[in-house]
Protein backbone atom coordinates (compact mmCIF):
# COMPACT_ATOMS: atom_id res chain seq x y z
CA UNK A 1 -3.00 55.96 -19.84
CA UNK A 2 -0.88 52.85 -19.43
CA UNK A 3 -0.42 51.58 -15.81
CA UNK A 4 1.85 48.29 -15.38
CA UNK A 5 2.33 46.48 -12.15
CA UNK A 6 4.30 43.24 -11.11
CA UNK A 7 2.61 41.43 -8.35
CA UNK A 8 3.06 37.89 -7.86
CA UNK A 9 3.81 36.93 -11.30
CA UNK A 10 1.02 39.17 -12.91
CA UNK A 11 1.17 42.09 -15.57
CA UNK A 12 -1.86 44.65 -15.26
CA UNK A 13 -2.73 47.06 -17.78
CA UNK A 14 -5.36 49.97 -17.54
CA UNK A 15 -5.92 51.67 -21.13
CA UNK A 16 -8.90 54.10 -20.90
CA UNK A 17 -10.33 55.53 -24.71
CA UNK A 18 -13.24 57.64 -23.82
CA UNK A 19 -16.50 55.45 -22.29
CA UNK A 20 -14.18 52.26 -23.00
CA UNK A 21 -12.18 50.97 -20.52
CA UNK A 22 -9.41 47.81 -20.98
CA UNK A 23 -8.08 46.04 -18.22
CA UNK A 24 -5.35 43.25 -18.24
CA UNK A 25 -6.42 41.07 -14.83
CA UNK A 26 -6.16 43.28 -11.46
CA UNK A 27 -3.60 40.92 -9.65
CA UNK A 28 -6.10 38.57 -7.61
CA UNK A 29 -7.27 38.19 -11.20
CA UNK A 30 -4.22 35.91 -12.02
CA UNK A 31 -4.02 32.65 -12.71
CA UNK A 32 -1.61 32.09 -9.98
CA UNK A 33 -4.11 34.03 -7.40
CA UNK A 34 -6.87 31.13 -6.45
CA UNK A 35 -5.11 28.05 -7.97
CA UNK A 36 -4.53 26.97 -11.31
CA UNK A 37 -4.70 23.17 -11.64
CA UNK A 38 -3.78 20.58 -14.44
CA UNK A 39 -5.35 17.48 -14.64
CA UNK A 40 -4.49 14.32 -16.63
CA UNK A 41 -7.08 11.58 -16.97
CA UNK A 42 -8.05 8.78 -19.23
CA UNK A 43 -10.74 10.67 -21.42
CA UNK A 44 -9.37 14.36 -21.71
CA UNK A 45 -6.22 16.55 -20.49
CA UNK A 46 -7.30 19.62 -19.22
CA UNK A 47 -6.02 22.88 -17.08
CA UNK A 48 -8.13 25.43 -15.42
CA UNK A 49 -7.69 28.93 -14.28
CA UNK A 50 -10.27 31.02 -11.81
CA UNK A 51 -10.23 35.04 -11.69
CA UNK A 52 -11.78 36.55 -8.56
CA UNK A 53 -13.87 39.47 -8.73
CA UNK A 54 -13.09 41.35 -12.00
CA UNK A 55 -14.43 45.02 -12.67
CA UNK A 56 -14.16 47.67 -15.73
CA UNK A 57 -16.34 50.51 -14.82
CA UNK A 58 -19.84 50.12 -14.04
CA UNK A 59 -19.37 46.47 -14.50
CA UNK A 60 -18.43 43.01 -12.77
CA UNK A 61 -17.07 39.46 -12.81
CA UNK A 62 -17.09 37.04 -10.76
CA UNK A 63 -16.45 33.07 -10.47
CA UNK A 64 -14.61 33.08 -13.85
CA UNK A 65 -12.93 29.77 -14.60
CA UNK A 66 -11.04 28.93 -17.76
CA UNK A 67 -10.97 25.13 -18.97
CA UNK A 68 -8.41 23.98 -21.50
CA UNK A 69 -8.22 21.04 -22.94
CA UNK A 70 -5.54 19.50 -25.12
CA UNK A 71 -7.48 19.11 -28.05
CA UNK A 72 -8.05 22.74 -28.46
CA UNK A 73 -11.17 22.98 -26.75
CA UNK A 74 -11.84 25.56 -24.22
CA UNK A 75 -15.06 26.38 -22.11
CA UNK A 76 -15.17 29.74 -19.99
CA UNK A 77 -18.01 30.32 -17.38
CA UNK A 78 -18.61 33.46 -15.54
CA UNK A 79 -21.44 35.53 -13.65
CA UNK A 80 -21.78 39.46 -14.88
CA UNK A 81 -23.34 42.39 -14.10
CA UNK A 82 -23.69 46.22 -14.22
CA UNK A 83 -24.43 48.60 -11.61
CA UNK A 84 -25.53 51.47 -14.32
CA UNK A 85 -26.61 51.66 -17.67
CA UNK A 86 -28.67 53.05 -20.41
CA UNK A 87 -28.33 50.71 -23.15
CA UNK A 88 -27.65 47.25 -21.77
CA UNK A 89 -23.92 46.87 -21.05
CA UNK A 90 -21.87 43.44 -22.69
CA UNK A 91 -18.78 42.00 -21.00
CA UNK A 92 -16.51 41.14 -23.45
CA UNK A 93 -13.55 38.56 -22.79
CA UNK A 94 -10.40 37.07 -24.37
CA UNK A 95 -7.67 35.44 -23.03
CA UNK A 96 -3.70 35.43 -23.70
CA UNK A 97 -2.18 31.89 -22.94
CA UNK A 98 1.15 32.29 -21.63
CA UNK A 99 4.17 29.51 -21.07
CA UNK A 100 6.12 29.87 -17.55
CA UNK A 101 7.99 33.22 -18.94
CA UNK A 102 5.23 35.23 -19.82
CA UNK A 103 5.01 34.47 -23.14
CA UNK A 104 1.80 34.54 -25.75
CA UNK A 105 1.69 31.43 -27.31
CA UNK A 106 -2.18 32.52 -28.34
CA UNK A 107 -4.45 34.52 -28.08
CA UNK A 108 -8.48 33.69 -28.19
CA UNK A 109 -11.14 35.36 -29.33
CA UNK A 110 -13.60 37.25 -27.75
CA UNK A 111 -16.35 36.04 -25.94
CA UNK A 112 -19.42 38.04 -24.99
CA UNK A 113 -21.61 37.76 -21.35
CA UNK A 114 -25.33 38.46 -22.67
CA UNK A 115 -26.42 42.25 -22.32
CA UNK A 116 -26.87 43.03 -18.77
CA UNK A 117 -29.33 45.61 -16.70
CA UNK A 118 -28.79 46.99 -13.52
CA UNK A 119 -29.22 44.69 -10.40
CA UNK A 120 -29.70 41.24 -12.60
CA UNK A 121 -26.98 38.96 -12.53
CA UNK A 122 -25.66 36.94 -15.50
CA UNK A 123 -24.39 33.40 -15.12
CA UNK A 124 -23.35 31.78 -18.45
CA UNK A 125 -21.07 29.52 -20.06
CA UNK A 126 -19.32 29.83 -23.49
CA UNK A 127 -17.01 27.50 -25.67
CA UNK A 128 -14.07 27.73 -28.31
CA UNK A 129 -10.81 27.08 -29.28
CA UNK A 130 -7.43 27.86 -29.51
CA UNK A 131 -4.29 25.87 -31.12
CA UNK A 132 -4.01 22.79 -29.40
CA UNK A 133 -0.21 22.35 -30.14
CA UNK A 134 0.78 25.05 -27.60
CA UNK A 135 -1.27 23.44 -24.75
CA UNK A 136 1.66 21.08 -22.78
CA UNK A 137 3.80 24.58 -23.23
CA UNK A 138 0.46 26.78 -21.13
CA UNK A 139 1.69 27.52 -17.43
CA UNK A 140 -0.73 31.44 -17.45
CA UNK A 141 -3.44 33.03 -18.87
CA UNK A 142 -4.44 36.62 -18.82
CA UNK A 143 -7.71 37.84 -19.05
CA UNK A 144 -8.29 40.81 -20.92
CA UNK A 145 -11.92 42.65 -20.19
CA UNK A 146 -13.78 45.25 -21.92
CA UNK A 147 -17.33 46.66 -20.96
């Protein structure tokens, strides 16, 4: 089942297969929604994006923040959890970096919260890359979410 809405400048996506449930960002989950920011500075370029609260099913993010650098760099921070499970539950996460029209210039890989349990939350931090030559050309970023 494929849902798409258009709300300030965000595409959503709902794609359930069985258990497993994908979401492109609810619309507060935009990069547009809390502020997006670029800042220039003698030691590194970077650009952030925050999410508010994301959910797929029995689980939850919130406080996610997205720094890009210009060298290719990126570090993504979050806090998890799961309101129900029998086997641990992961949050999985990539991102789509998008120019001013909507288009993917890349796409990451995917990065995993640690296993969570019911009622314990999960604040952690992960790091990669992506190619630094589309970073100037970044104005969005979508994050896809899987639990």
């Amino acid at each position: 089942m494929n849902v798409l809405r258009r709300a300030s400048r965000v595409l959503v996506s709902a794609a359930a297969i069985g258990a497993t449930v994908l979401v492109l960002n609810p619309a507060t989950a935009s990069a547009d929604s809390r502020g997006s920011s670029v800042r220039s500075g003698v030691a590194a370029d970077y650009k952030w994006f925050t999410w508010d609260d994301l959910r797929v099913g029995d689980c939850h993010q919130t406080g996610g923040h997205l720094q890009l650098y210009s060298d290719g760099k990126l570090t993504f921070n979050a806090t998890t959890w799961t309101t129900r499970t029998l086997s641990g539950d992961i949050w999985h996460s990539r991102f789509k970096l998008n120019n001013g029209s909507g288009q993917t210039l890349y796409t990451t890989g995917t990065y995993d919260s640690p296993t969570m349990w019911p009622s314990k939350h999960h604040t952690y931090t992960v790091q990669g890359t992506f190619e630094p030559s589309v970073y100037h050309a970044i104005a969005r970023v979508v994050q896809h979410s899987e639990c």
